[in-house]
N, C-alpha and C. Protein backbone atom coordinates (compact mmCIF):
# COMPACT_ATOMS: atom_id res chain seq x y z
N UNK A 1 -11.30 15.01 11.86
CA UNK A 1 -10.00 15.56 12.21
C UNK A 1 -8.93 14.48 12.09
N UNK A 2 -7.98 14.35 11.66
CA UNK A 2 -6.89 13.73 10.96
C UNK A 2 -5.95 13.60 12.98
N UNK A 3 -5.54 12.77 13.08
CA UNK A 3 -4.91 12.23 14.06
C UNK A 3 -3.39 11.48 13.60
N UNK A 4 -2.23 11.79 14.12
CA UNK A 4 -1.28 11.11 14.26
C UNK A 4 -1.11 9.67 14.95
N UNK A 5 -1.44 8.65 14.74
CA UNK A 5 -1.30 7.15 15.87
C UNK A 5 0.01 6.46 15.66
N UNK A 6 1.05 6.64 15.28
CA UNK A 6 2.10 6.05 15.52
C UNK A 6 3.10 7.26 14.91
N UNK A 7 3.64 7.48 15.09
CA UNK A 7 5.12 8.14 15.12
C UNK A 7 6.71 7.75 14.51
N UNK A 8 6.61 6.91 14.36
CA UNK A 8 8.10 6.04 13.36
C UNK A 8 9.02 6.96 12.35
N UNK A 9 10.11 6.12 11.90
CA UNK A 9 10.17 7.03 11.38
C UNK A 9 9.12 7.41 9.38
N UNK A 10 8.63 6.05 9.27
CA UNK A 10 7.30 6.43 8.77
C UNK A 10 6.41 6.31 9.84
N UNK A 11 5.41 7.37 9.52
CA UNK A 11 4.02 7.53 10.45
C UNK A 11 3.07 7.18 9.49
N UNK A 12 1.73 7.07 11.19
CA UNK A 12 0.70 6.68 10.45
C UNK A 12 -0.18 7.58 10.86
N UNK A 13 -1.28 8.32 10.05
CA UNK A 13 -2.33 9.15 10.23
C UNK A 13 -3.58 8.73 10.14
N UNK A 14 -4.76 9.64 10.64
CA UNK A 14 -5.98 8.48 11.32
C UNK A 14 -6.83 9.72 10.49
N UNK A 15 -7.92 9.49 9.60
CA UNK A 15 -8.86 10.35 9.72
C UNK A 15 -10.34 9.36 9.43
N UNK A 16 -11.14 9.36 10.60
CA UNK A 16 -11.83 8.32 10.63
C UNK A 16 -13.52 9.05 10.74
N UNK A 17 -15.03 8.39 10.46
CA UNK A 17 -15.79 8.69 10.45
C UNK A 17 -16.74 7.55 10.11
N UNK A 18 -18.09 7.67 10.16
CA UNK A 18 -19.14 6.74 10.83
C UNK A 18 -18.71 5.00 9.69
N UNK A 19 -18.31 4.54 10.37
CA UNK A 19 -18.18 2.93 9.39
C UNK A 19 -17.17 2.98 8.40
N UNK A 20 -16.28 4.23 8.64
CA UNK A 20 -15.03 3.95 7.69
C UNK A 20 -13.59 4.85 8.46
N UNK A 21 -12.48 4.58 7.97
CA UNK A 21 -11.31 5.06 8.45
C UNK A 21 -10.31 5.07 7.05
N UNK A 22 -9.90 6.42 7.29
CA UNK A 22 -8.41 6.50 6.05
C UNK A 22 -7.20 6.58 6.69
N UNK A 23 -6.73 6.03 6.19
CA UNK A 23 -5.26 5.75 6.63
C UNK A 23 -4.05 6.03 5.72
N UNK A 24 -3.45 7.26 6.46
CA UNK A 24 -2.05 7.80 5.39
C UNK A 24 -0.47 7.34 5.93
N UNK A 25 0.45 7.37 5.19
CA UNK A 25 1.84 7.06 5.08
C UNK A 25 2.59 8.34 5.52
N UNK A 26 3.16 8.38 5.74
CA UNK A 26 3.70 9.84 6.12
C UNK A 26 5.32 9.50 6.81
N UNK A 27 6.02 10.45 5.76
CA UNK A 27 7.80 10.26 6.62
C UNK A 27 8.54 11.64 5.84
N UNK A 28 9.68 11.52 6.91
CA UNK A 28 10.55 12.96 6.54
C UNK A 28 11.05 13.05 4.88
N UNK A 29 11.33 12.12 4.38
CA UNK A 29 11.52 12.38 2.91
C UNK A 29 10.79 11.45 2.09
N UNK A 30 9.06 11.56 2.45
CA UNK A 30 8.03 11.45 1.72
C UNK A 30 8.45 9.61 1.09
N UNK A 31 8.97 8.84 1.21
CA UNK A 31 9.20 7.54 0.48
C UNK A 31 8.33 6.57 1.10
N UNK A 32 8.07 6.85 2.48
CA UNK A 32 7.12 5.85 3.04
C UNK A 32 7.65 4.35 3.74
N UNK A 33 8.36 4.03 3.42
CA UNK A 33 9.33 2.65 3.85
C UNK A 33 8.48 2.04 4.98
N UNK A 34 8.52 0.87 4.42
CA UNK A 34 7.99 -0.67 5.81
C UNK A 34 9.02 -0.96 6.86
N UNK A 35 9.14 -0.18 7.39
CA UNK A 35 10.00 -0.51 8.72
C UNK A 35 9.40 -1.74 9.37
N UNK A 36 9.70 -2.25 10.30
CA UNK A 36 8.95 -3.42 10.63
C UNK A 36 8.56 -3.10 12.22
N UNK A 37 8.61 -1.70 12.68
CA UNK A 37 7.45 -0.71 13.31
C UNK A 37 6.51 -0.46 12.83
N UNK A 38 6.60 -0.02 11.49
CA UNK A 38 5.48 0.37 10.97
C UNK A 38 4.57 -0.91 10.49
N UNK A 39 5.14 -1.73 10.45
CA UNK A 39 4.12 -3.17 10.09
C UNK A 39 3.53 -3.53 11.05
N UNK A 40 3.83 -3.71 12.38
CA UNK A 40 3.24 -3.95 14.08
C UNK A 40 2.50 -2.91 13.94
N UNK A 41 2.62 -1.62 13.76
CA UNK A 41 1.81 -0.46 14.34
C UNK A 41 0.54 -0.46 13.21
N UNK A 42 0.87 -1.01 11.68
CA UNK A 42 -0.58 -1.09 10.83
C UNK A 42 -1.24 -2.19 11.69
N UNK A 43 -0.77 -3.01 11.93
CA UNK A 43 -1.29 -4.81 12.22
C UNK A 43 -2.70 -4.39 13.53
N UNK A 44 -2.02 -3.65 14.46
CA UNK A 44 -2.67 -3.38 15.48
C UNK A 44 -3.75 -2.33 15.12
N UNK A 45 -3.40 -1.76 14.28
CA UNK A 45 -4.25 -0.42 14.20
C UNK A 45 -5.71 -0.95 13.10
N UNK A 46 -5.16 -2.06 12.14
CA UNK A 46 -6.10 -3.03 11.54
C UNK A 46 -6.94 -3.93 12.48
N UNK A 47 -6.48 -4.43 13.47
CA UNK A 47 -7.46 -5.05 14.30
C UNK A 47 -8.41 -4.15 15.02
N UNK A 48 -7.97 -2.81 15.21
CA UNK A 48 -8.87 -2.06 16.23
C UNK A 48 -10.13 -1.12 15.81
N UNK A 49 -9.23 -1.47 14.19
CA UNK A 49 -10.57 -0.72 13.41
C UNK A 49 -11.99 -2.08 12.99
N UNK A 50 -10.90 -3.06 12.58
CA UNK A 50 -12.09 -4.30 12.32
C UNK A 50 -13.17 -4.32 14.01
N UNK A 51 -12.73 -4.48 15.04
CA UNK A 51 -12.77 -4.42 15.93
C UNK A 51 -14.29 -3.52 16.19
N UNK A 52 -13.39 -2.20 16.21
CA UNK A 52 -14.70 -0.70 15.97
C UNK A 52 -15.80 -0.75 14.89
N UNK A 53 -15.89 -1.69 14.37
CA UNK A 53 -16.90 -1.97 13.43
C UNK A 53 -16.61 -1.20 11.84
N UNK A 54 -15.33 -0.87 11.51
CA UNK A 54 -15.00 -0.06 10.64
C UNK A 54 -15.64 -1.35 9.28
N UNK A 55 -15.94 -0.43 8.09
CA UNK A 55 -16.55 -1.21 7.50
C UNK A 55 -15.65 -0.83 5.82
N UNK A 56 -15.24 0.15 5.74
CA UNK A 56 -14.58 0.56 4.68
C UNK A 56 -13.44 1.34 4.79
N UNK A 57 -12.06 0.78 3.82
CA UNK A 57 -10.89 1.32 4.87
C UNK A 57 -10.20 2.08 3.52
N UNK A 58 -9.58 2.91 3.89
CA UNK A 58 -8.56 3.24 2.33
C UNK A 58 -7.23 3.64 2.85
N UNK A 59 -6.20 3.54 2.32
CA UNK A 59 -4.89 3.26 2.38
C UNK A 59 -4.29 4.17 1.32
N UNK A 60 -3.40 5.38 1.83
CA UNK A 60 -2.61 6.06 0.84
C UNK A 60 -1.69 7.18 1.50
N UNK A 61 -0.84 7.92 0.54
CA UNK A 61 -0.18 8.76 1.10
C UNK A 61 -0.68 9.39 2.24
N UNK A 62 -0.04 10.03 3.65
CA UNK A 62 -1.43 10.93 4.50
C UNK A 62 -1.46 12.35 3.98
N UNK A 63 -0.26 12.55 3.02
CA UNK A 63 -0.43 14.04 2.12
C UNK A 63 -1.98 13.98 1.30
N UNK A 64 -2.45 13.15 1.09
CA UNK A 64 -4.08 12.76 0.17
C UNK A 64 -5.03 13.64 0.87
N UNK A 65 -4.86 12.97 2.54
CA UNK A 65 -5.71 13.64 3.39
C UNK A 65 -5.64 15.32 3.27
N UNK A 66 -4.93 15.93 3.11
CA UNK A 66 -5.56 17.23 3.07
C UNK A 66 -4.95 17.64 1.29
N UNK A 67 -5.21 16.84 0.90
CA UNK A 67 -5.53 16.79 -0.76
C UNK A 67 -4.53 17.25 -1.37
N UNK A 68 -2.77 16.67 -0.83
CA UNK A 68 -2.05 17.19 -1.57
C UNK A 68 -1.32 15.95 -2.43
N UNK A 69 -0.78 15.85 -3.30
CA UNK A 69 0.20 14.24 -4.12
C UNK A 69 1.27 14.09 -3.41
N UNK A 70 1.62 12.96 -3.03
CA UNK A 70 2.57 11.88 -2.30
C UNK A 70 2.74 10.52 -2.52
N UNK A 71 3.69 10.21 -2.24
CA UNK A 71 3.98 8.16 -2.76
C UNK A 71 3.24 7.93 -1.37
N UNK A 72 2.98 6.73 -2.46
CA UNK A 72 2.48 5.52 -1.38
C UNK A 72 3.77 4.72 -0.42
N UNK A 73 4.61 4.33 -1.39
CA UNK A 73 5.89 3.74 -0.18
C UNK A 73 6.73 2.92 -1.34
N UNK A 74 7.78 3.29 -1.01
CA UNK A 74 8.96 3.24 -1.74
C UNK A 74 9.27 1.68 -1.47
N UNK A 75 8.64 1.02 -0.64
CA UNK A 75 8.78 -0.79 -0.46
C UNK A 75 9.65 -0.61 1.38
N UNK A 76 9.91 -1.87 1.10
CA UNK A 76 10.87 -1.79 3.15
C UNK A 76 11.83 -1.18 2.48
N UNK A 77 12.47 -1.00 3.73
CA UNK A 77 13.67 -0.80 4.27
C UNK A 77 14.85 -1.68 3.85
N UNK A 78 16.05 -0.85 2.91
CA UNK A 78 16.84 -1.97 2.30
C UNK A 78 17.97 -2.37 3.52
N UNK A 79 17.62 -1.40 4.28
CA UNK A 79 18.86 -1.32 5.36
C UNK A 79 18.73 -2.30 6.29
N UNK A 80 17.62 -2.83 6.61
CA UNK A 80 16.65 -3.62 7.15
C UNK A 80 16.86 -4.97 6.76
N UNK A 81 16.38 -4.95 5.45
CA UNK A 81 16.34 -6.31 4.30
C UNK A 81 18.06 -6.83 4.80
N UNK A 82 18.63 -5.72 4.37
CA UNK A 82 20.01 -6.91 4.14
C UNK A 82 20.29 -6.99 5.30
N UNK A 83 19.97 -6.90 6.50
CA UNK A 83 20.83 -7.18 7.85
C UNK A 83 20.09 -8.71 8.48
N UNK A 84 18.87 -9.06 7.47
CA UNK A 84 18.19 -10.31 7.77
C UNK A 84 19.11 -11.39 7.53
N UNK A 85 18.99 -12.49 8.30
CA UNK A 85 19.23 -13.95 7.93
C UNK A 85 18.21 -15.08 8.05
N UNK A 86 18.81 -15.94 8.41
CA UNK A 86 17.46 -17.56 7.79
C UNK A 86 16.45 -17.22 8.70
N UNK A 87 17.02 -16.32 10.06
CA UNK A 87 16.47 -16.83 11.16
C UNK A 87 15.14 -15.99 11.33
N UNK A 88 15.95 -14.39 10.98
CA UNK A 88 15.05 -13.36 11.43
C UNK A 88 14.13 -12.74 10.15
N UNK A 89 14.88 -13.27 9.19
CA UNK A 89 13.91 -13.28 7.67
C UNK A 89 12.42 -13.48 8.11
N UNK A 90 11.99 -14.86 8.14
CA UNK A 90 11.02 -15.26 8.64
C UNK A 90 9.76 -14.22 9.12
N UNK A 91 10.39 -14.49 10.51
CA UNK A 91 9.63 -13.31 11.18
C UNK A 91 9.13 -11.91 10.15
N UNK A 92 10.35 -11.50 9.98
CA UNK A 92 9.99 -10.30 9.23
C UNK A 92 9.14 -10.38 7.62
N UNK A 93 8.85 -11.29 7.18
CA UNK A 93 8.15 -11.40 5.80
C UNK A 93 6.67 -11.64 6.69
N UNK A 94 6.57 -12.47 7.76
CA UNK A 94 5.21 -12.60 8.11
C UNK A 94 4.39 -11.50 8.77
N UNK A 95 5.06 -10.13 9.18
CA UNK A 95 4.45 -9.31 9.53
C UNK A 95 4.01 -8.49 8.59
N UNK A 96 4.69 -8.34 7.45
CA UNK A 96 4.23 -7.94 6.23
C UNK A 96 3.61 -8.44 6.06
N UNK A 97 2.95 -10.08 5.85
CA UNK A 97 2.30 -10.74 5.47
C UNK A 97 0.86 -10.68 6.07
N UNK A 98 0.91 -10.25 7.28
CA UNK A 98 -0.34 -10.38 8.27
C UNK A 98 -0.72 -8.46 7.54
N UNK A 99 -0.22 -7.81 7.71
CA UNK A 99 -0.72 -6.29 7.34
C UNK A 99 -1.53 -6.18 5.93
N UNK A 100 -0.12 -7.50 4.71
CA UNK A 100 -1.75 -7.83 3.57
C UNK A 100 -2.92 -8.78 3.68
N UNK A 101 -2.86 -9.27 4.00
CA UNK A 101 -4.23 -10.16 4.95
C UNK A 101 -5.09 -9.58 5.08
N UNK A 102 -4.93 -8.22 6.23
CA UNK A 102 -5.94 -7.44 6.65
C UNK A 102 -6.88 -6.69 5.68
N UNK A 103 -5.88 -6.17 4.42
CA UNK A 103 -6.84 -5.46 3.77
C UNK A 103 -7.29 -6.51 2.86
N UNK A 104 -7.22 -7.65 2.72
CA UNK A 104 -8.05 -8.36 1.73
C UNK A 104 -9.09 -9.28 2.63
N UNK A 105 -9.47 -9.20 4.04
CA UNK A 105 -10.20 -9.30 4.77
C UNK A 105 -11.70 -9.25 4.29
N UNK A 106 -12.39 -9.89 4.17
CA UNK A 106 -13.81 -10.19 3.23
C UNK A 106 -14.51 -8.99 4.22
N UNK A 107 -14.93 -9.21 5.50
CA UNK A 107 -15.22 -8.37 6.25
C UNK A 107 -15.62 -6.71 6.16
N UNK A 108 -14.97 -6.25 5.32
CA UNK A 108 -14.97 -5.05 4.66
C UNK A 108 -14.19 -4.57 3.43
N UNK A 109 -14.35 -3.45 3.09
CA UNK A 109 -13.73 -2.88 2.17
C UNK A 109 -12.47 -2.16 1.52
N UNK A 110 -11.57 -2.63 0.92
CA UNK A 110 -10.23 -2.30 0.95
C UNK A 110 -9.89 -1.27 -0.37
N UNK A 111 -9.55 -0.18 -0.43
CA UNK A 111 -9.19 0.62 -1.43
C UNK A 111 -7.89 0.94 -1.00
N UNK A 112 -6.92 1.10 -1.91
CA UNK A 112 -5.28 1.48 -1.74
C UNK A 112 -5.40 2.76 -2.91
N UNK A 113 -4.97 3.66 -2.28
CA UNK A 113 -4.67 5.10 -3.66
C UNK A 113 -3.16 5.00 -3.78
N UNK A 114 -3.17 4.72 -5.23
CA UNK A 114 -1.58 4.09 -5.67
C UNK A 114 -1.21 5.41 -6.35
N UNK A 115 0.09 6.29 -5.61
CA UNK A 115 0.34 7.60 -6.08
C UNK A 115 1.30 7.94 -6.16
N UNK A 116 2.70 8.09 -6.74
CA UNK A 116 4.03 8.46 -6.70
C UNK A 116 4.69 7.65 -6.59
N UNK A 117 5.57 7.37 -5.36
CA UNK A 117 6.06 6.24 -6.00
C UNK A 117 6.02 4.90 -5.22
N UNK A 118 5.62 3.82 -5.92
CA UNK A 118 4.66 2.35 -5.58
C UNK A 118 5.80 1.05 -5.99
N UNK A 119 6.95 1.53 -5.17
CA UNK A 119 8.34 0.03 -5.41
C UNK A 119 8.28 -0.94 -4.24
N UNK A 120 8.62 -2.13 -5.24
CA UNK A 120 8.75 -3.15 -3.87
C UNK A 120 7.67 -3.61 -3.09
N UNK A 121 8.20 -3.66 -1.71
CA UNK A 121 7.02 -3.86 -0.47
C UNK A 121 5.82 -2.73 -0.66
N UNK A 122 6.15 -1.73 -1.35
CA UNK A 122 4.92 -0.94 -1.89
C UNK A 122 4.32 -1.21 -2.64
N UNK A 123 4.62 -1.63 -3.54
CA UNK A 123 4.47 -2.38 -4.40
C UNK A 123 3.18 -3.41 -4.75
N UNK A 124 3.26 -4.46 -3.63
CA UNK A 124 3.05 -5.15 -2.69
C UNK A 124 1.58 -5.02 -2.40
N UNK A 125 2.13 -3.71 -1.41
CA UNK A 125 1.07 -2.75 -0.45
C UNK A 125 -0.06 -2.29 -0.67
N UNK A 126 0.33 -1.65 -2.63
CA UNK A 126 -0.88 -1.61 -3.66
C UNK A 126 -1.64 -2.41 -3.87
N UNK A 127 -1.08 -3.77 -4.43
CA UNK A 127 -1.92 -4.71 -5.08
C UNK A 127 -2.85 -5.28 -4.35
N UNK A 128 -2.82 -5.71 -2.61
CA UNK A 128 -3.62 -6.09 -1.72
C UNK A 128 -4.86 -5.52 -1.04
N UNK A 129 -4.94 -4.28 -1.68
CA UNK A 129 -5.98 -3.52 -1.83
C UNK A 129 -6.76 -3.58 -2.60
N UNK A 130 -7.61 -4.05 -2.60
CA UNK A 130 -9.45 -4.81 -2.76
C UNK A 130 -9.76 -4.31 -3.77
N UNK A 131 -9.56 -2.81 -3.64
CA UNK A 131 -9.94 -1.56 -5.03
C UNK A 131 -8.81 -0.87 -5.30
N UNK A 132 -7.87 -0.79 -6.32
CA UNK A 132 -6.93 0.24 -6.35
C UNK A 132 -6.79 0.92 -7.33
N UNK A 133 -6.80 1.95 -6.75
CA UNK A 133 -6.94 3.71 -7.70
C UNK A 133 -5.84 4.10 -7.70
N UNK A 134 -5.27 4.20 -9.56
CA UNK A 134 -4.01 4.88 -9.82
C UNK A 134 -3.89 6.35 -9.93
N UNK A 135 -3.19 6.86 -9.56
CA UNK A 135 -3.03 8.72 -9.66
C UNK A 135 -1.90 8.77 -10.53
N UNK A 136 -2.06 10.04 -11.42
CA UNK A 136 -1.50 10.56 -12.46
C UNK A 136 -0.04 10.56 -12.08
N UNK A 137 1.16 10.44 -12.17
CA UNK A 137 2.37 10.79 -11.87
C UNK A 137 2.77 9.06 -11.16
N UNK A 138 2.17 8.62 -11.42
CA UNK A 138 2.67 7.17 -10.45
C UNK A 138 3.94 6.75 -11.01
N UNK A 139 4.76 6.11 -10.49
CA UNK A 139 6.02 5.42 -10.93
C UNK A 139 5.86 3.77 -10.19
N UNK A 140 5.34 2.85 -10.83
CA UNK A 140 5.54 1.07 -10.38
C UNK A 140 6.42 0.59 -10.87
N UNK A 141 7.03 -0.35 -9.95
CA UNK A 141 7.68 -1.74 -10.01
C UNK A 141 8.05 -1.91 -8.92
N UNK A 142 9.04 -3.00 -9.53
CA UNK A 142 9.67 -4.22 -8.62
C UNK A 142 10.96 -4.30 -8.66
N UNK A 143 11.92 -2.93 -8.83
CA UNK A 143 13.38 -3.19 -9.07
C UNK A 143 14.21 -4.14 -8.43
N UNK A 144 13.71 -4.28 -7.08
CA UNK A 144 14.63 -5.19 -6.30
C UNK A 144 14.97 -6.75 -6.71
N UNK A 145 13.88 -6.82 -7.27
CA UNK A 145 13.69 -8.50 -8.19
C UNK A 145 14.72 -8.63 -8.86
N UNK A 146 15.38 -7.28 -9.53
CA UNK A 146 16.65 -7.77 -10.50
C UNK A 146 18.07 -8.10 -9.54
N UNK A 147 17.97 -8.13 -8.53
CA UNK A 147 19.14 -8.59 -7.61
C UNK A 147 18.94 -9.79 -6.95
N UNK A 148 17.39 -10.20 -6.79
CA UNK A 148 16.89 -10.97 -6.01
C UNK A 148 16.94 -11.23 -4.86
N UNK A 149 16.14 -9.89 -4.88
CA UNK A 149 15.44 -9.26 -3.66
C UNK A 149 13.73 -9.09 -3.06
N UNK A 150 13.13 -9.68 -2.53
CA UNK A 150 11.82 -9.93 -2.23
C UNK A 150 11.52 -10.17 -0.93
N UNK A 151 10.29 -9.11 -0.82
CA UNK A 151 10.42 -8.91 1.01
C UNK A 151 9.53 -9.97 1.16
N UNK A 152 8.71 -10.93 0.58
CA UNK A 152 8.18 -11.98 1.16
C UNK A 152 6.89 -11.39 1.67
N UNK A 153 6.32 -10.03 1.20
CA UNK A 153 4.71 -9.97 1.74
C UNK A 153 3.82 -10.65 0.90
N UNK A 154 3.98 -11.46 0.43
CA UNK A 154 2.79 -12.05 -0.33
C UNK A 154 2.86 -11.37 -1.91
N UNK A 155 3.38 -10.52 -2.40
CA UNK A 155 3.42 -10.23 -3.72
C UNK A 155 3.57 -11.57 -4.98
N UNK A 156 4.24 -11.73 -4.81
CA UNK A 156 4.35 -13.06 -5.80
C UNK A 156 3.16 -13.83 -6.31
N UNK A 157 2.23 -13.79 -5.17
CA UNK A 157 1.06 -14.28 -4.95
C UNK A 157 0.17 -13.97 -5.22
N UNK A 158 -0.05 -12.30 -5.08
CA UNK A 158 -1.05 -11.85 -5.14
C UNK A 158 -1.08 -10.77 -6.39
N UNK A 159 -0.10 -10.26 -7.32
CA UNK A 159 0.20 -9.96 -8.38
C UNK A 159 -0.56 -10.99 -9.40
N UNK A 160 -0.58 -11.97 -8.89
CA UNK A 160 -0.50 -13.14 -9.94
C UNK A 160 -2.20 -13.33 -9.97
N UNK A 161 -2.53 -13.16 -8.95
CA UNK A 161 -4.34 -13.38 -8.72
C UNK A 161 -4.96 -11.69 -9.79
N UNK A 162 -4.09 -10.99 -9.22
CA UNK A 162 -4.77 -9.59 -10.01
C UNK A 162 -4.16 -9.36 -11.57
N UNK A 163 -3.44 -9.65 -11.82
CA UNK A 163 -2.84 -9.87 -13.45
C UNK A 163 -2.57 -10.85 -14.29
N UNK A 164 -2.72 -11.90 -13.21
CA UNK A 164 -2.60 -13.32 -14.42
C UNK A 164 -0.90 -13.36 -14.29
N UNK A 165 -0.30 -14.31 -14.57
CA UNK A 165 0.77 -15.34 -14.52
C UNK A 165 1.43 -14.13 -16.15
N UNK A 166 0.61 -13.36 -16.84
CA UNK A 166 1.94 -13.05 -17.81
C UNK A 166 2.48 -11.79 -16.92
N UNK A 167 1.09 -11.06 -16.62
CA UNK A 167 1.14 -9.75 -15.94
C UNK A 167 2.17 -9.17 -15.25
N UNK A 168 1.70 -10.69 -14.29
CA UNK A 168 2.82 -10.62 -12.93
C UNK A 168 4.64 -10.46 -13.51
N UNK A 169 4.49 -11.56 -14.15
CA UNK A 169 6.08 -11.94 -15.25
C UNK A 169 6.95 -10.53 -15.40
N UNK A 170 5.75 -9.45 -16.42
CA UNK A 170 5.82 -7.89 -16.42
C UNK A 170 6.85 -6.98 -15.39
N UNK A 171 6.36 -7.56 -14.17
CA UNK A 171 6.80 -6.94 -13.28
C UNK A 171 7.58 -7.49 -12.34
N UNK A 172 7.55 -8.53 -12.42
CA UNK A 172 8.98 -9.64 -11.21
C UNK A 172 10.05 -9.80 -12.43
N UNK A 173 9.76 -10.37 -13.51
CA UNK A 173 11.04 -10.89 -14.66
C UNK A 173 11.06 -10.07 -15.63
N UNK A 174 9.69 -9.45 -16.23
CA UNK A 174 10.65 -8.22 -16.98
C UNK A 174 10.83 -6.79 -16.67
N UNK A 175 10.94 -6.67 -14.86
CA UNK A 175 11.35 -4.93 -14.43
C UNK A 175 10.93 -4.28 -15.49
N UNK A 176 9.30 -4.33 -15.75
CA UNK A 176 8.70 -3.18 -16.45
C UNK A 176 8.65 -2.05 -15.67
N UNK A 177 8.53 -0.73 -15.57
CA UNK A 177 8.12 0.34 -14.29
C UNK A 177 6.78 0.99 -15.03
N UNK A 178 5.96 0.84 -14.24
CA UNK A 178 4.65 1.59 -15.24
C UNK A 178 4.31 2.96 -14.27
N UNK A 179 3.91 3.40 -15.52
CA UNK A 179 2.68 5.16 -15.18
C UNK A 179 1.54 4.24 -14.35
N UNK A 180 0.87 5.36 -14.45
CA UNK A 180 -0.36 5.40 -13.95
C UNK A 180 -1.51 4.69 -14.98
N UNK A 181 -1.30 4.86 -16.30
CA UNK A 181 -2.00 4.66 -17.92
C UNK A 181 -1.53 3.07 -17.69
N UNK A 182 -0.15 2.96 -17.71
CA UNK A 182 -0.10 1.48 -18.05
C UNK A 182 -0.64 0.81 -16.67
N UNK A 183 -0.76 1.15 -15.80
CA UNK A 183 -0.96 0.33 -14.04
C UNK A 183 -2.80 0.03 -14.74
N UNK A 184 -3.58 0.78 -14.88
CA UNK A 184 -4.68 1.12 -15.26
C UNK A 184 -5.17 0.16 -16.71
N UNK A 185 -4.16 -0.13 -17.88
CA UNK A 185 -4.55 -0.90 -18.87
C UNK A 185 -4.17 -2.52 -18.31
N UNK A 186 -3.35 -2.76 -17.80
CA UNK A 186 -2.90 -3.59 -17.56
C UNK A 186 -3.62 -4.58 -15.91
N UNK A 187 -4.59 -4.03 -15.63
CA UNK A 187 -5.92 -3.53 -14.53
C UNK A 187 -5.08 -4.41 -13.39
N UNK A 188 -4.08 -3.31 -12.95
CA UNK A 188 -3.49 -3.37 -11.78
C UNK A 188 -4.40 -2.19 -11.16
N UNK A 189 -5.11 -1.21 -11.84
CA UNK A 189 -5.53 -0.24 -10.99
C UNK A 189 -7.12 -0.44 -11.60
N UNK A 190 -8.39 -0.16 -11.31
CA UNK A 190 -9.74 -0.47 -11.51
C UNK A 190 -10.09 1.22 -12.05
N UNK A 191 -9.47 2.13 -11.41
CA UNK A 191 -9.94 3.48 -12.13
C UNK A 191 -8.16 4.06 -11.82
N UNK A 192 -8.59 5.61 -12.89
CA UNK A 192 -6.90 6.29 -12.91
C UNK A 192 -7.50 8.19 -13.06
N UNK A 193 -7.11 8.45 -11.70
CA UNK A 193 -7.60 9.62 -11.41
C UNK A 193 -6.94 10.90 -11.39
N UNK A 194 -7.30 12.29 -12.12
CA UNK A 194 -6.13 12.90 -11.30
C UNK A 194 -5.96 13.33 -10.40
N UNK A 195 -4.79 14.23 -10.03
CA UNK A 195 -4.31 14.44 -8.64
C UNK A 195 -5.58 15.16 -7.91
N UNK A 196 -5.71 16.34 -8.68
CA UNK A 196 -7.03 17.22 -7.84
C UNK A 196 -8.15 16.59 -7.79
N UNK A 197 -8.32 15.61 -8.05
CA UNK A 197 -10.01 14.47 -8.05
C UNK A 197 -9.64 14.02 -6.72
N UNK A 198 -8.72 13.33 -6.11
CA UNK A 198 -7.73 12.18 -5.13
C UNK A 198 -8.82 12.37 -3.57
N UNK A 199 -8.84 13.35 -3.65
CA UNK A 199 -9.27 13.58 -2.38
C UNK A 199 -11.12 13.71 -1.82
N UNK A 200 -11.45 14.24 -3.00
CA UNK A 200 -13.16 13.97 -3.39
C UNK A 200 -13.33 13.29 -3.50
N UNK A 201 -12.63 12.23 -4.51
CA UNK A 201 -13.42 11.15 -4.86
C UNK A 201 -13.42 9.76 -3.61
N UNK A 202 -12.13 9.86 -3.01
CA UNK A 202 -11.70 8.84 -1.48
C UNK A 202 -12.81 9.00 -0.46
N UNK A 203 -12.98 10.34 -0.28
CA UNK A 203 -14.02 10.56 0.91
C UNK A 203 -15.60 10.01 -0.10
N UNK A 204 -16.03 10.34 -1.41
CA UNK A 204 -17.07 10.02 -1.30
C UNK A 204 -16.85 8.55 -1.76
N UNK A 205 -15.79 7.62 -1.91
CA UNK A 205 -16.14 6.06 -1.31
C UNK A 205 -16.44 5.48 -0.30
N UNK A 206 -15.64 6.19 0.72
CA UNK A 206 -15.52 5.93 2.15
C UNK A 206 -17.14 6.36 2.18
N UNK A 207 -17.55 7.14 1.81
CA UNK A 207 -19.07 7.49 2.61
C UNK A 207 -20.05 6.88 2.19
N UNK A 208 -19.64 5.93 1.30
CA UNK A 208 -20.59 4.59 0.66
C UNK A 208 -20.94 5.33 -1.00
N UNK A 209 -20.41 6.42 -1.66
CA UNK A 209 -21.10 7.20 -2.66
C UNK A 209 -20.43 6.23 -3.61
């Protein structure tokens, strides 16, 4: 049974079972945004599952959960971003920073379902996921880069470990935006599924299949 655990104005949804937990995105106009509630409320909700002995985790829209297509997260909050300075920047890139941590946690298993639309701190959000599965209709990048704009979760970093130094380039310096086909050739994504597969195929990872 699918559970609501945080409330924001993105939420987070719980549907959990023996040694694994899925975890959906969920907000009033479907974009998903990193509030920096919603980064405390993953952070905690990541320790309590490592905690519970959770052993395999997946990360995606919470529309997935009852098998319908939704973005993963449109990146933070720009409203957010620009009201930062030297001081409170900081802070705020490292809580992002601790939420990708968690899923690249050796400890267990990290799958991200990369689905609609995957900008920015979503962006991000994708790539730090251990296994990531592209869905048909995806829209990627990094638009904010062309203003020079970067929420500081570790992307820079970790783009670069999963695509190589030209890959990454692709998507920080040349604002490529890829499908689902190019996320998938370019093996930002390990498999590329469609929409009506999304939901079969998540549960039978989670169940070790």
């Amino acid at each position: 049974m699918t559970m609501r655990i945080h409330g924001g104005a993105t939420s987070l949804d719980l549907l959990q079972g023996d040694g694994w937990a899925w975890i959906g995105l969920d907000s009033r106009d479907g974009l998903n945004r990193l509030y920096t509630d919603l980064l405390l409320a993953l952070d905690r909700l990541f320790i309590d599952l490592r905690w519970a002995g959770v052993n395999r985790l997946a990360l995606s829209s919470a529309h997935w959960l009852q098998g319908r297509p939704g973005n993963l997260s449109a990146g933070a909050d720009l409203h957010e971003v620009a009201a930062l300075d030297a001081v409170t920047a900081e802070p705020f890139s490292r809580r992002g920073q601790r939420v990708m941590a968690h899923l690249l946690w050796p400890g267990w298993r990290t799958l991200t379902v990369v689905s609609g639309v995957a900008m920015g701190g979503g962006c991000d959000l994708a790539f730090h996921g251990q296994s990531r599965w592209a869905v048909r209709g995806l829209k990627m990048a990094h638009p904010a880069a062309r203003h020079g704009i970067l929420t500081g979760f570790g992307g820079t970093r970790r783009l670069v470990e999963v695509l190589g130094p030209e890959g990454a380039d692709r998507l920080f310096r040349g604002f490529e935006h890829w499908d689902a086909g190019s996320a998938f050739a370019a093996g930002a994504a390990q498999r590329l599924l469609e929409p009506e597969a999304v939901r079969t195929e998540v549960l039978g990872w989670l169940e070790g299949g």
